[in-house]
N, C-alpha and C. Protein backbone atom coordinates (compact mmCIF):
# COMPACT_ATOMS: atom_id res chain seq x y z
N UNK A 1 0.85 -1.18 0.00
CA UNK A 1 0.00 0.00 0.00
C UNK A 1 0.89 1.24 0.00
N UNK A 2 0.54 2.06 -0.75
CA UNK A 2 1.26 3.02 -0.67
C UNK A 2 0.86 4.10 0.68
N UNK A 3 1.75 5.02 1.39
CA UNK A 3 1.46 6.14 2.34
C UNK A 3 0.34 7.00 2.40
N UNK A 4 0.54 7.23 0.95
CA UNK A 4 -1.18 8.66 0.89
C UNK A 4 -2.13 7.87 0.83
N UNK A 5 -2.40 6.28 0.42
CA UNK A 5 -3.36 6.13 0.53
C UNK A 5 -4.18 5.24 2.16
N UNK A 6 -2.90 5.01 2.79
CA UNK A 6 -2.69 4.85 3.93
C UNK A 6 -3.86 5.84 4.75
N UNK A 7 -2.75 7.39 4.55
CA UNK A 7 -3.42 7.69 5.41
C UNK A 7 -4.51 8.19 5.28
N UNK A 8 -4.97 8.26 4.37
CA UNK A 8 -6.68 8.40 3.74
C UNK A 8 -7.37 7.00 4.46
N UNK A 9 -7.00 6.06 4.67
CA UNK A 9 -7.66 5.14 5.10
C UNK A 9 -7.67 5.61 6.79
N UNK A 10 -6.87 5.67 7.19
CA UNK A 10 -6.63 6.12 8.63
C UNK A 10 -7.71 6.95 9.00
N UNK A 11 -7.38 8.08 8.27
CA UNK A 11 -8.18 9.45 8.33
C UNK A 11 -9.89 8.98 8.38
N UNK A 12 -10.04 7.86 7.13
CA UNK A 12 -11.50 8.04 7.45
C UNK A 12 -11.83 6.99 7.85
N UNK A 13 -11.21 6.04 8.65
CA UNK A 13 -11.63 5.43 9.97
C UNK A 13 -11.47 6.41 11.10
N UNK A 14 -10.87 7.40 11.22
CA UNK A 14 -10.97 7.99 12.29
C UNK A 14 -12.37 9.16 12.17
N UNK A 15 -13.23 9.08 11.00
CA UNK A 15 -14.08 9.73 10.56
C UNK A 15 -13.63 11.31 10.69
N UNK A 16 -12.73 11.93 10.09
CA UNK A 16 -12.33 13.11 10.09
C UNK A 16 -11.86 13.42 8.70
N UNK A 17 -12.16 14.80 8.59
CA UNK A 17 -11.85 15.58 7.27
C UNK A 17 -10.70 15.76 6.76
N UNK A 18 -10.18 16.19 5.99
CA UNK A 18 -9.03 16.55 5.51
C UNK A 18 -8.69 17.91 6.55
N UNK A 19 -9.72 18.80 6.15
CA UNK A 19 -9.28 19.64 6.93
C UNK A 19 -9.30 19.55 8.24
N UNK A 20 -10.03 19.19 9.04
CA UNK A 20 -9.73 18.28 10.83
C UNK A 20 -8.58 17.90 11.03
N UNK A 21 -8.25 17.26 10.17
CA UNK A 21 -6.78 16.42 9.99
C UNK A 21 -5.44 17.61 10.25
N UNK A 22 -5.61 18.61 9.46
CA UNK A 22 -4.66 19.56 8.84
C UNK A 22 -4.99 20.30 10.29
N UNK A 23 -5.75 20.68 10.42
CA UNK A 23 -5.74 21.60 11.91
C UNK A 23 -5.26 20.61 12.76
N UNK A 24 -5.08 19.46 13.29
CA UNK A 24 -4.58 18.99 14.73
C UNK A 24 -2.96 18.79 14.06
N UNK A 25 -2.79 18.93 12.84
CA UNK A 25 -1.34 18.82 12.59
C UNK A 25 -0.92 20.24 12.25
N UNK A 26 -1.80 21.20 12.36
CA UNK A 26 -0.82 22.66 12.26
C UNK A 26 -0.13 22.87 10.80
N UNK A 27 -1.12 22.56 9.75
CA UNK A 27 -1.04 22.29 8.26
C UNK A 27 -1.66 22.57 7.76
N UNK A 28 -1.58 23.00 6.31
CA UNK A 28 -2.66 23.30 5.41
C UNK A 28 -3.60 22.42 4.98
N UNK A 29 -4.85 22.25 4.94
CA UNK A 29 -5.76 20.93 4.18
C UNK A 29 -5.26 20.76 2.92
N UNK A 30 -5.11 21.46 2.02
CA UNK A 30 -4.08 21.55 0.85
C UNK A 30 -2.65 20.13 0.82
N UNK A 31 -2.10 20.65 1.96
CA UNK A 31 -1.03 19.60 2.37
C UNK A 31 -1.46 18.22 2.41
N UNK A 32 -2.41 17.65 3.55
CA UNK A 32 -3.24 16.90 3.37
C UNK A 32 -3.80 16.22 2.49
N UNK A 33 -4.29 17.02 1.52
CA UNK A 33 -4.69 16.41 0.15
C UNK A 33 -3.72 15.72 -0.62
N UNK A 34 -2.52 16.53 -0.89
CA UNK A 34 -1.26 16.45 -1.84
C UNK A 34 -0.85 15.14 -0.93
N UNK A 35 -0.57 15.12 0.14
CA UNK A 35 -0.16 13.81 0.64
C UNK A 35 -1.05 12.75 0.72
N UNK A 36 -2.31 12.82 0.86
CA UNK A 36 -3.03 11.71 0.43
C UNK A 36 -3.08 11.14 -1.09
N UNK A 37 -2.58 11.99 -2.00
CA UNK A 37 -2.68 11.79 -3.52
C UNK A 37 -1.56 11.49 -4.24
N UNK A 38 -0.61 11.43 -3.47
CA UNK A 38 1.01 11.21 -3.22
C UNK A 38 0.87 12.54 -4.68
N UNK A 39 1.03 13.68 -3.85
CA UNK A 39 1.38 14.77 -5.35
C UNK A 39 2.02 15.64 -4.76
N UNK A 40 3.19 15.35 -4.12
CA UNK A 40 4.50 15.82 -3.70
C UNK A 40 5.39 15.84 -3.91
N UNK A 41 5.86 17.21 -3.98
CA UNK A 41 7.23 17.52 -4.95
C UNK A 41 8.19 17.35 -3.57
N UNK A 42 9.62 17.26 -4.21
CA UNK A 42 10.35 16.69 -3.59
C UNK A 42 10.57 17.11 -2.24
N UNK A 43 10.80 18.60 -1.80
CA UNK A 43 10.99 19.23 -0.84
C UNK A 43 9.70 19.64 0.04
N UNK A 44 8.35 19.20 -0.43
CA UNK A 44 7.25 18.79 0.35
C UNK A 44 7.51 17.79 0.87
N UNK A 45 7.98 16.24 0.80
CA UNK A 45 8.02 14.85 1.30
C UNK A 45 7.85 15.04 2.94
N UNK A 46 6.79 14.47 3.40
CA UNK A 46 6.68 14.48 5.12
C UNK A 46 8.26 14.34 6.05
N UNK A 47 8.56 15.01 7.02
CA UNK A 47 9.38 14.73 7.56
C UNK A 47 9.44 13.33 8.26
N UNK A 48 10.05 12.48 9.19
CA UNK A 48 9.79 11.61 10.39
C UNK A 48 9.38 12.52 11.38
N UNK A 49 9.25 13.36 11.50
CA UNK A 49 8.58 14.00 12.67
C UNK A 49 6.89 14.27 12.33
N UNK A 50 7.10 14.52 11.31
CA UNK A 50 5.91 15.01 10.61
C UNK A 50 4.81 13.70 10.93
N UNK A 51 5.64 12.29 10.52
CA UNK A 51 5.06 10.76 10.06
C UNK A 51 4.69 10.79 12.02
N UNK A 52 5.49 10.58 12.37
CA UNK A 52 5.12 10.33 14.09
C UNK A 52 4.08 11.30 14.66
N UNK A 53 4.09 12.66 14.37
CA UNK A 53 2.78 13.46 14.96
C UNK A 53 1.55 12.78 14.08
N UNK A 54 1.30 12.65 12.50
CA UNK A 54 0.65 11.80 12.22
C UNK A 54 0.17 10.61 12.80
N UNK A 55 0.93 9.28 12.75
CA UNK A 55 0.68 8.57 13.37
C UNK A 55 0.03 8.79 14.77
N UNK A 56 0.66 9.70 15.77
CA UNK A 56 -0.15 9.93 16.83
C UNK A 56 -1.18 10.26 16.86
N UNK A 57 -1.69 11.13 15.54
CA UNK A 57 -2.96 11.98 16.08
C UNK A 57 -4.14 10.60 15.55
N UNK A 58 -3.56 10.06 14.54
CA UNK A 58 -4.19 9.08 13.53
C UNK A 58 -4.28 7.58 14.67
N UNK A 59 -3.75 7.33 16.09
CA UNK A 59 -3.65 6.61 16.17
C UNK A 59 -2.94 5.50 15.45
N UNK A 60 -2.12 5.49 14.93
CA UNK A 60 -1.65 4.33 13.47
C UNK A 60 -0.32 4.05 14.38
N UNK A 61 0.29 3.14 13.34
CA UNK A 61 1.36 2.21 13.96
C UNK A 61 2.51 3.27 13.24
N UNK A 62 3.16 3.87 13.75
CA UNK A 62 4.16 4.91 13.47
C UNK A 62 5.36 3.84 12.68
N UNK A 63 5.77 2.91 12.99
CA UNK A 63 6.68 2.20 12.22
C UNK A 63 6.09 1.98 10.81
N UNK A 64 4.79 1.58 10.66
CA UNK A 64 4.30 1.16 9.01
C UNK A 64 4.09 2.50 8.50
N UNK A 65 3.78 3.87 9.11
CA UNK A 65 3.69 5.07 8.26
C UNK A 65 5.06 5.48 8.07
N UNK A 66 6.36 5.09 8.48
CA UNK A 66 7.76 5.43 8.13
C UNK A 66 7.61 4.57 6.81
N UNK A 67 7.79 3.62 7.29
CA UNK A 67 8.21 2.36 6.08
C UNK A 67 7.48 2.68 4.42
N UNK A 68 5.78 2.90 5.18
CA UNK A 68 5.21 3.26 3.75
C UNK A 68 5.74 4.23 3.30
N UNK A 69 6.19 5.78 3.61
CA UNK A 69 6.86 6.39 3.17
C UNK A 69 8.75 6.70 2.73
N UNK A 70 9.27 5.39 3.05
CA UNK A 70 10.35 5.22 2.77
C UNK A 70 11.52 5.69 3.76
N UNK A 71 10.82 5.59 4.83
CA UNK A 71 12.13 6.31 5.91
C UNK A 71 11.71 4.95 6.54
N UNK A 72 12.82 4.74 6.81
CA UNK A 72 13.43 3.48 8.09
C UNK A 72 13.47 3.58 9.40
N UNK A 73 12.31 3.64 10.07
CA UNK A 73 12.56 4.11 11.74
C UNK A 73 14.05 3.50 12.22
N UNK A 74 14.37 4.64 13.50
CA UNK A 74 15.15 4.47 13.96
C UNK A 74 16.33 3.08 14.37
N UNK A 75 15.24 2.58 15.26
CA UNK A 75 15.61 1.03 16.08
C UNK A 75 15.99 0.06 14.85
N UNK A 76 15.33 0.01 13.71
CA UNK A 76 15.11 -1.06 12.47
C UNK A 76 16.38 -1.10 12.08
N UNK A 77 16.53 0.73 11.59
CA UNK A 77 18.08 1.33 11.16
C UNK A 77 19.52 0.60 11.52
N UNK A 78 19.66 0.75 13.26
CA UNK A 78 20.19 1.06 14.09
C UNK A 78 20.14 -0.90 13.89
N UNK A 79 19.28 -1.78 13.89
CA UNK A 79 19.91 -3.44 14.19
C UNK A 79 20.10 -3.58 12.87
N UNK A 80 19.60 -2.85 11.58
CA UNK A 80 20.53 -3.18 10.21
C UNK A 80 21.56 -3.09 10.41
N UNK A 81 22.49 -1.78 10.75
CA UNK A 81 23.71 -1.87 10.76
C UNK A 81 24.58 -3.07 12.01
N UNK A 82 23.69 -3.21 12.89
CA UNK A 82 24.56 -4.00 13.82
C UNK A 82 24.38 -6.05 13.08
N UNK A 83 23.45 -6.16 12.33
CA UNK A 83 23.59 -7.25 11.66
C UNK A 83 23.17 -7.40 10.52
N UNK A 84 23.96 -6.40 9.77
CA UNK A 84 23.39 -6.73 7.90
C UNK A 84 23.44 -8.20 7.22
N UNK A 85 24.51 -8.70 7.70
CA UNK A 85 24.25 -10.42 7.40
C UNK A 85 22.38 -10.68 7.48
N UNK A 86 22.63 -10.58 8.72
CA UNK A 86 20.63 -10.82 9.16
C UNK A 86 19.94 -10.77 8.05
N UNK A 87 19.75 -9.32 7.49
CA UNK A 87 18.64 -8.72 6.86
C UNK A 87 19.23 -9.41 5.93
N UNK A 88 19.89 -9.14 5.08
CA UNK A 88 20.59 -9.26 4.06
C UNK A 88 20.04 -10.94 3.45
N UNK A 89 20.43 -11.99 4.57
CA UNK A 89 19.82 -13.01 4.20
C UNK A 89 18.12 -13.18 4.24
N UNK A 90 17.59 -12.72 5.74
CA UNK A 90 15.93 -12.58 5.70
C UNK A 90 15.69 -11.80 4.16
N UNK A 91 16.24 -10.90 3.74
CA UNK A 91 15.72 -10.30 2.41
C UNK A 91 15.59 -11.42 1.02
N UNK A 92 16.40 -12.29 1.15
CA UNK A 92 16.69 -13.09 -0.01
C UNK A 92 15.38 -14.26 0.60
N UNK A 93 14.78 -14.97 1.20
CA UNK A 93 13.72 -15.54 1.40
C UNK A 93 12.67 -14.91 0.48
N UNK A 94 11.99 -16.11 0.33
CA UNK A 94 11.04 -15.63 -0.60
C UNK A 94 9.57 -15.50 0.01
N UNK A 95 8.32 -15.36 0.24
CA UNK A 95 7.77 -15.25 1.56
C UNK A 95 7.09 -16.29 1.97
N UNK A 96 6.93 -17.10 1.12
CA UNK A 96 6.92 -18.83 1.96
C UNK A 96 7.23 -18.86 2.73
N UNK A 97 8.45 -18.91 2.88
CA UNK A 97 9.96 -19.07 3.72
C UNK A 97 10.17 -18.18 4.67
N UNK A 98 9.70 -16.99 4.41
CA UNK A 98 9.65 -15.94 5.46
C UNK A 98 8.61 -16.08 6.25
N UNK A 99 7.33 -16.06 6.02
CA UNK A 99 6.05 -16.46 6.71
C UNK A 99 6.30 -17.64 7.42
N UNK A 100 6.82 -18.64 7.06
CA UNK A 100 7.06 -20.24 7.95
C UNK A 100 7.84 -19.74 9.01
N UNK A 101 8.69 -19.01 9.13
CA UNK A 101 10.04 -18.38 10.02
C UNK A 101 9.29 -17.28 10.58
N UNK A 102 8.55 -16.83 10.47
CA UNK A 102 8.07 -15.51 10.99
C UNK A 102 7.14 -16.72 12.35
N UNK A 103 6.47 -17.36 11.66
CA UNK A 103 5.60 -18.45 12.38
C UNK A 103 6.04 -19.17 13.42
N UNK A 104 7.22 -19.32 13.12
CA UNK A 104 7.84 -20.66 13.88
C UNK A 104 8.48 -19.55 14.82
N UNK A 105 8.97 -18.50 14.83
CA UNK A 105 9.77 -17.82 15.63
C UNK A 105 8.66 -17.11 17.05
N UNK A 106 7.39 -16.77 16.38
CA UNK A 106 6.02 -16.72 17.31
C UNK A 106 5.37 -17.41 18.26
N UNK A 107 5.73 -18.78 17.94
CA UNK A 107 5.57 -20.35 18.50
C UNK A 107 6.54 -20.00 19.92
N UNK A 108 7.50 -19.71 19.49
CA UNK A 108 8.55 -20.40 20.89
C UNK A 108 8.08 -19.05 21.96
């Protein structure tokens, strides 16, 4: 799923407007829109600060509104570099293989 349409889904489970939205984030409804429609030019792109007051006001899982928008929360960052082997191999699984391991690792 892509981010803008994310948080359009968010937004109207939380039954609120664009513009509702834009006022508890101290933003233009304009903004709002463009980011729900992904029609953002480069130096518009949400900050991580921006994604986390989102997520808060939206209630949402602040790690999947990074990710959908292409920023890597912190902690994720931070155990890539301490074991890129890790990822590196979890990435090459195909999701059979990942789902069975995701499963089996839930179990214990």
């Amino acid at each position: 799923m892509q981010f803008g349409k994310r948080v359009r889904q968010l937004r109207n489970q939380r039954q609120l407007t664009q513009r509702q939205l834009a006022k508890k984030l101290s933003v233009g409804d304009t903004y709002i829109s463009k980011v729900e429609n992904e029609n953002l030019h480069f130096g518009d792109f949400p900050s991580e600060k921006f994604i986390r007051k989102l997520a808060d006001v939206l209630d949402a899982d602040e790690d999947e509104l990074l990710l959908l928008a292409d920023k890597v929360p912190e902690a994720i960052r931070k155990r890539v570099r301490e074991r890129p082997d890790a990822f590196r191999t979890l990435a090459s699984l195909d999701d059979k293989t990942l789902d069975d391991l995701i499963l089996a690792i839930r179990k214990k």
